[in-house]
Protein backbone atom coordinates (compact mmCIF):
# COMPACT_ATOMS: atom_id res chain seq x y z
CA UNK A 1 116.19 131.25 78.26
CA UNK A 2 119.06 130.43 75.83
CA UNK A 3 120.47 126.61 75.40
CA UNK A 4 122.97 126.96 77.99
CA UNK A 5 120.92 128.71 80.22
CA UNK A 6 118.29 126.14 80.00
CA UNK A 7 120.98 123.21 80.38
CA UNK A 8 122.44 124.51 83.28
CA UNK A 9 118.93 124.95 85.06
CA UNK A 10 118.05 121.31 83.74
CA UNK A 11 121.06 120.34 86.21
CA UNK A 12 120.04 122.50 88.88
CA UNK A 13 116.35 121.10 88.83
CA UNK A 14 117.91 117.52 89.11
CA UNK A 15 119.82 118.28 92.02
CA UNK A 16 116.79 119.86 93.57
CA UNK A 17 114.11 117.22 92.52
CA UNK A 18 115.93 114.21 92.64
CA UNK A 19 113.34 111.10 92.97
CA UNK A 20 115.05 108.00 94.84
CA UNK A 21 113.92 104.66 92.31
CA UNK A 22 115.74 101.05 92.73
CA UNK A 23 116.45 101.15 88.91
CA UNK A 24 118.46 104.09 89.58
CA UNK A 25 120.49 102.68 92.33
CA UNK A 26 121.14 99.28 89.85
CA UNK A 27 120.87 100.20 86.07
CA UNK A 28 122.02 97.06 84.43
CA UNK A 29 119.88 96.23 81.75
CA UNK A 30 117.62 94.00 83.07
CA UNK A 31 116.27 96.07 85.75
CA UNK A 32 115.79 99.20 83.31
CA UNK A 33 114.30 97.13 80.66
CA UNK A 34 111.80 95.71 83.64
CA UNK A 35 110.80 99.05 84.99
CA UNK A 36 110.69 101.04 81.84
CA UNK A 37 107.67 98.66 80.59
CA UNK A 38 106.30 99.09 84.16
CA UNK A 39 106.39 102.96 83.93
CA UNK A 40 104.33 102.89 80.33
CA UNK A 41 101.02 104.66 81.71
CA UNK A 42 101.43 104.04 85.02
CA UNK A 43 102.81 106.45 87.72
CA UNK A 44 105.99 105.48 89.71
CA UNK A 45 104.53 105.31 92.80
CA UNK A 46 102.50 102.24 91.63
CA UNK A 47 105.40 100.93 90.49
CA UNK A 48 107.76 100.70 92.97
CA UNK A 49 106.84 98.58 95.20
CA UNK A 50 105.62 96.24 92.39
CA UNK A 51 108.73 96.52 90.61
CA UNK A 52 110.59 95.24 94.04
CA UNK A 53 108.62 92.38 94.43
CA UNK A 54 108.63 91.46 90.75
CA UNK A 55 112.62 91.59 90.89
CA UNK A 56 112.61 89.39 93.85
CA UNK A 57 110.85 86.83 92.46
CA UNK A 58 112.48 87.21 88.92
CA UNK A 59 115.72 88.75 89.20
CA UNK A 60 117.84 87.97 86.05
CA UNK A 61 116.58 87.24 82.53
CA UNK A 62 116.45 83.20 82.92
CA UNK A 63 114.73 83.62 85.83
CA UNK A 64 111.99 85.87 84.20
CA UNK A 65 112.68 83.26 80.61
CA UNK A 66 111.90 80.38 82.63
CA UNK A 67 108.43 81.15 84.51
CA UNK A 68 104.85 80.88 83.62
CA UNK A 69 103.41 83.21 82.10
CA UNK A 70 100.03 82.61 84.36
CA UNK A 71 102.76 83.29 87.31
CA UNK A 72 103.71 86.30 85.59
CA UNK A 73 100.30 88.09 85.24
CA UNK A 74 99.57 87.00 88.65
CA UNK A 75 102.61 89.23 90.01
CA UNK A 76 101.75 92.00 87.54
CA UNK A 77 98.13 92.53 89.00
CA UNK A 78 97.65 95.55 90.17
CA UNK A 79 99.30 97.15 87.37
CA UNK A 80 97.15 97.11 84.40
CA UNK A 81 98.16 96.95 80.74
CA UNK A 82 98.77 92.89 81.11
CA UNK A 83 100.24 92.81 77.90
CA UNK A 84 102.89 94.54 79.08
CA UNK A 85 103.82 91.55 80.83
CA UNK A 86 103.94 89.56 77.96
CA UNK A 87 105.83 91.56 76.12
CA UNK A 88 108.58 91.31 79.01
CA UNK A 89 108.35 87.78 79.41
CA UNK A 90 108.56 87.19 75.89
CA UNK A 91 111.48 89.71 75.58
CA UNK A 92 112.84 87.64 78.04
CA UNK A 93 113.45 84.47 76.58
CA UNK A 94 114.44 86.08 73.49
CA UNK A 95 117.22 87.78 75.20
CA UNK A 96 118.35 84.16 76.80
CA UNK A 97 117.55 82.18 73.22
CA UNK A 98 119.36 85.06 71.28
CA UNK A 99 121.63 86.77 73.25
CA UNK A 100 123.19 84.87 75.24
CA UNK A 101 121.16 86.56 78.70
CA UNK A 102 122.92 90.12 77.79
CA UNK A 103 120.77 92.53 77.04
CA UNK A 104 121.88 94.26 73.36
CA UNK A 105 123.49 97.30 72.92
CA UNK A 106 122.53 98.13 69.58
CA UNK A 107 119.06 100.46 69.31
CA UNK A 108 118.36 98.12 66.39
CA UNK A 109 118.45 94.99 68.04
CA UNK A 110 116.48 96.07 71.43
CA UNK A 111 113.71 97.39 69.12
CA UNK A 112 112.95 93.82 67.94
CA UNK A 113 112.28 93.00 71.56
CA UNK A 114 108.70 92.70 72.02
CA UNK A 115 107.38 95.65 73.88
CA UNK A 116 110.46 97.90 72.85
CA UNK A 117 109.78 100.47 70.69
CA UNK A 118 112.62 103.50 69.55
CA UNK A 119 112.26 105.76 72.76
CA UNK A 120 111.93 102.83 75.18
CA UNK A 121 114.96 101.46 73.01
CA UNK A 122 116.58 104.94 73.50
CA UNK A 123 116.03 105.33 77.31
CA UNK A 124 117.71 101.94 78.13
CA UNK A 125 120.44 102.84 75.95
CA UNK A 126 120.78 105.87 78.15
CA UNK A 127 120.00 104.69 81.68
CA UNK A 128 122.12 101.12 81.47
CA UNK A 129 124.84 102.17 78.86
CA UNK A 130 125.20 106.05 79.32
CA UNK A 131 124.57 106.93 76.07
CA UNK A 132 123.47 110.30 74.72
CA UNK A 133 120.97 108.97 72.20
CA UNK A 134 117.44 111.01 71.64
CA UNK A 135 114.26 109.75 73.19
CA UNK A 136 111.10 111.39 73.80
CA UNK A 137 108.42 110.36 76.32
CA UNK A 138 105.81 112.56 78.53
CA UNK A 139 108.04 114.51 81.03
CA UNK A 140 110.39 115.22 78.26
CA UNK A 141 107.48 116.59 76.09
CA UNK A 142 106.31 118.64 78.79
CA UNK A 143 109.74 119.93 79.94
CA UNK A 144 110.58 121.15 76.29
CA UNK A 145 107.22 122.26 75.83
CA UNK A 146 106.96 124.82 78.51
CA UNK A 147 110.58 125.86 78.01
CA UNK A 148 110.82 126.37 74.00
CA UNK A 149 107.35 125.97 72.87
CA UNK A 150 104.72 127.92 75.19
CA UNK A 151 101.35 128.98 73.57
CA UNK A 152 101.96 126.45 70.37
CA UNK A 153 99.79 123.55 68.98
CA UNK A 154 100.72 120.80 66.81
CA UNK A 155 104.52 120.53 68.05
CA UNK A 156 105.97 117.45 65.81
CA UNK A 157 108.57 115.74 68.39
CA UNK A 158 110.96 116.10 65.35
CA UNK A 159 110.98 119.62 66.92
CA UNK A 160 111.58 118.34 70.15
CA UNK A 161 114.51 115.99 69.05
CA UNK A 162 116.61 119.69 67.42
CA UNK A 163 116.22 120.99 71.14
CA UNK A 164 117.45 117.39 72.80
CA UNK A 165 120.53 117.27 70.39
CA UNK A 166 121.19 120.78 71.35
CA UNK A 167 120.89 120.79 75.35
CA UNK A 168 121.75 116.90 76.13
CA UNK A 169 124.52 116.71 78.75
CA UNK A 170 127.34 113.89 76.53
CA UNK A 171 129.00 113.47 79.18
CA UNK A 172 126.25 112.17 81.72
CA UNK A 173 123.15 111.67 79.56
CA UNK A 174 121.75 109.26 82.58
CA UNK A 175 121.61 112.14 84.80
CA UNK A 176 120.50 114.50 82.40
CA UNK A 177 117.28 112.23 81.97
CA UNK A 178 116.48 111.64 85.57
CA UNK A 179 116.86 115.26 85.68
CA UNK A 180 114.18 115.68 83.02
CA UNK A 181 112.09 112.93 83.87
CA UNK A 182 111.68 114.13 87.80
CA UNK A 183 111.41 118.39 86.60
CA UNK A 184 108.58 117.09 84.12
CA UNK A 185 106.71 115.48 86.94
CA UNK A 186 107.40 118.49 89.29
CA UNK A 187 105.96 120.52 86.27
CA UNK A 188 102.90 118.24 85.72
CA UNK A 189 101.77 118.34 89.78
CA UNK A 190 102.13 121.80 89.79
CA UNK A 191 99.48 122.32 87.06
CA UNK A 192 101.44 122.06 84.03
CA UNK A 193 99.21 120.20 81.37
CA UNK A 194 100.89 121.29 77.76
CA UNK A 195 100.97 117.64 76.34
CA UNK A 196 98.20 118.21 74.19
CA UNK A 197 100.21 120.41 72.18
CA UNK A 198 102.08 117.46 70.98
CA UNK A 199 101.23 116.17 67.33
CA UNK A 200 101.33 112.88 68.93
CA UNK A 201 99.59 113.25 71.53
CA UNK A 202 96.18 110.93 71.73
CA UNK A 203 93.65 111.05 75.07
CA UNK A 204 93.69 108.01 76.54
CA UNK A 205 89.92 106.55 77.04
CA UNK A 206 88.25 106.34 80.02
CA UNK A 207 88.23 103.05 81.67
CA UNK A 208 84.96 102.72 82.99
CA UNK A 209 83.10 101.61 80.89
CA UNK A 210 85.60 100.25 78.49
CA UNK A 211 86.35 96.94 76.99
CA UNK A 212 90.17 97.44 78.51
CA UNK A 213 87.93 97.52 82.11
CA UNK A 214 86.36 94.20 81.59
CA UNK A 215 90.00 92.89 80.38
CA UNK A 216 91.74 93.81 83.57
CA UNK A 217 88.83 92.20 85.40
CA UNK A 218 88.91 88.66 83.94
CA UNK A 219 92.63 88.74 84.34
CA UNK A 220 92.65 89.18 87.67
CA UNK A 221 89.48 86.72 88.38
CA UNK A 222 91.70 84.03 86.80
CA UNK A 223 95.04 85.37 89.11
CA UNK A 224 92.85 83.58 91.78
CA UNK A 225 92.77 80.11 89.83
CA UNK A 226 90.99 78.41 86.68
CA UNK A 227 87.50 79.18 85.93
CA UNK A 228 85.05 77.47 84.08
CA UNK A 229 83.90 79.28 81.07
CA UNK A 230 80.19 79.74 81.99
CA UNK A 231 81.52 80.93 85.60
CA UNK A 232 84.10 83.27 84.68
CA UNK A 233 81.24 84.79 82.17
CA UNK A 234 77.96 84.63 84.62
CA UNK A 235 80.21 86.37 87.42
CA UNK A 236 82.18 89.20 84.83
CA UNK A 237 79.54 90.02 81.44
CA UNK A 238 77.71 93.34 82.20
CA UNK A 239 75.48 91.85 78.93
CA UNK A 240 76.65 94.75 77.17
CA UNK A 241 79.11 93.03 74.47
CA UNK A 242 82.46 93.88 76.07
CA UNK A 243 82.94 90.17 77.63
CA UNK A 244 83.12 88.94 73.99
CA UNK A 245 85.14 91.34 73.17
CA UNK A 246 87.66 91.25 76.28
CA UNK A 247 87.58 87.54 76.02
CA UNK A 248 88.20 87.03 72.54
CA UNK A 249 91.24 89.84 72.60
CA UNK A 250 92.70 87.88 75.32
CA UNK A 251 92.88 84.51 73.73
CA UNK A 252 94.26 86.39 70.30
CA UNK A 253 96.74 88.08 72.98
CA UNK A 254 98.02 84.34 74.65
CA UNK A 255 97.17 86.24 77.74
CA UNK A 256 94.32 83.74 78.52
CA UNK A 257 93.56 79.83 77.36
CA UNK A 258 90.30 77.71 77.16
CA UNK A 259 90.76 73.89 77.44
CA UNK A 260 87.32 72.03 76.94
CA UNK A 261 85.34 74.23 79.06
CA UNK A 262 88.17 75.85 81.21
CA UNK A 263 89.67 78.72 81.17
CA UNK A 264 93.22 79.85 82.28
CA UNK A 265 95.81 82.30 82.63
CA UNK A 266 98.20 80.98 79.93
CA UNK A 267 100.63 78.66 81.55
CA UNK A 268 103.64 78.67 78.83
């Protein structure tokens, strides 16, 4: 399939494959900037509905700038990755303390938001602003992948970037990314499994088992209320290490805070 053959399918497959999303019905910057941290390793089914009851509690920056963060990892339960929501409620007030509530429109400047790195930077670029900037994420990989790069190993995402710059739609980059975003996922549940072949690409542990699993559960004990120290550890340690390890990563995270004996989501 040649470049404008594979554009013109890419279009076709969007039509066809559409997926119906709230951030797609309102892309200002807030809501993409909300639901692109919620999509990071989690599928959109999950996050719909949590994404709808996260922007009716917090719908606009101050909002968001102005809550607890204990309030905030209560509503994000469920999700997993809590630092994610730290990262948004710190991005948060930054954008309110530094830019006036308005998200920025320079790459630059929304990668020094906490949580934002260059293809999260580059996808809100393109979903709230239009723009036909690069960005590379999981469906794109696999889309390009099974299009340009069948059978190989090793595939830098430089690579992947040439084809982008070559087959982007200018004139409605937004589209052309919900087009690849949905196709990739079509791809992916009908057996498609090529993201190995990326040069990036690293297996993500099991959870069972893990120190991330013992994490997740002392956050959500403490979504139920304070704990006392020797509680919260008698009811969560499987004696195996991972509580000290969970616990301390939490406190260095500000995700979790001991006062005398009790402990805390953190309330700032």
């Amino acid at each position: 399939m040649n470049l404008e053959d594979f554009s013109r399918y890419i279009q076709e497959k969007g039509r066809a494959l559409y997926r119906d999303m709230p951030w797609r019905h309102d892309t200002r910057g807030y809501y993409v900037l909300v639901s692109e941290l919620m999509l990071q390793q989690t599928q959109v089914e999950r996050v719909i509905p949590k994404f709808e009851q996260f922007i009716m509690r917090y719908p606009d920056f101050p909002t968001l700038a102005n809550a607890s963060l204990a309030d905030v990892l209560t509503l994000w339960s469920g999700l997993g990755y809590n630092r994610r929501a730290k990262y948004l409620h710190d991005a948060a007030k930054m954008v309110v303390t530094r830019h006036n509530g308005l998200l920025p429109v320079a790459q630059d400047e929304l990668m020094k938001l906490p949580g934002v790195g260059i293809n999260t930077a580059g996808a809100i670029l393109a979903y709230t602003y239009n723009e036909p900037v690069v960005f590379i994420e999981t469906n794109v990989r696999t889309v390009y992948f099974y299009h340009f790069f069948k059978n190989q190993q090793d595939v830098a995402d430089a690579a992947i970037r040439e084809k982008l710059e070559q087959t982007i739609d200018r004139e409605h980059p937004r589209e052309f990314y919900w087009a690849l975003m949905d196709y990739g996922s079509y791809l992916k549940k009908s057996g498609v499994k090529n993201v190995a072949a990326s040069r990036h690409y690293r297996k993500q542990s099991p959870l069972k088992g893990s120190v991330r699993e013992i994490r997740g559960h002392i956050i959500r004990e403490l979504t139920q209320g304070e704990r006392s120290y020797t509680t919260l550890r008698k009811k969560l340690d499987p004696g195996d290490g991972r509580f000290d390890d969970a616990y301390t990563q939490l406190l260095q995270d500000s995700l979790v805070e001991q006062r005398g004996g009790i402990v805390s989501l953190t309330r700032e």
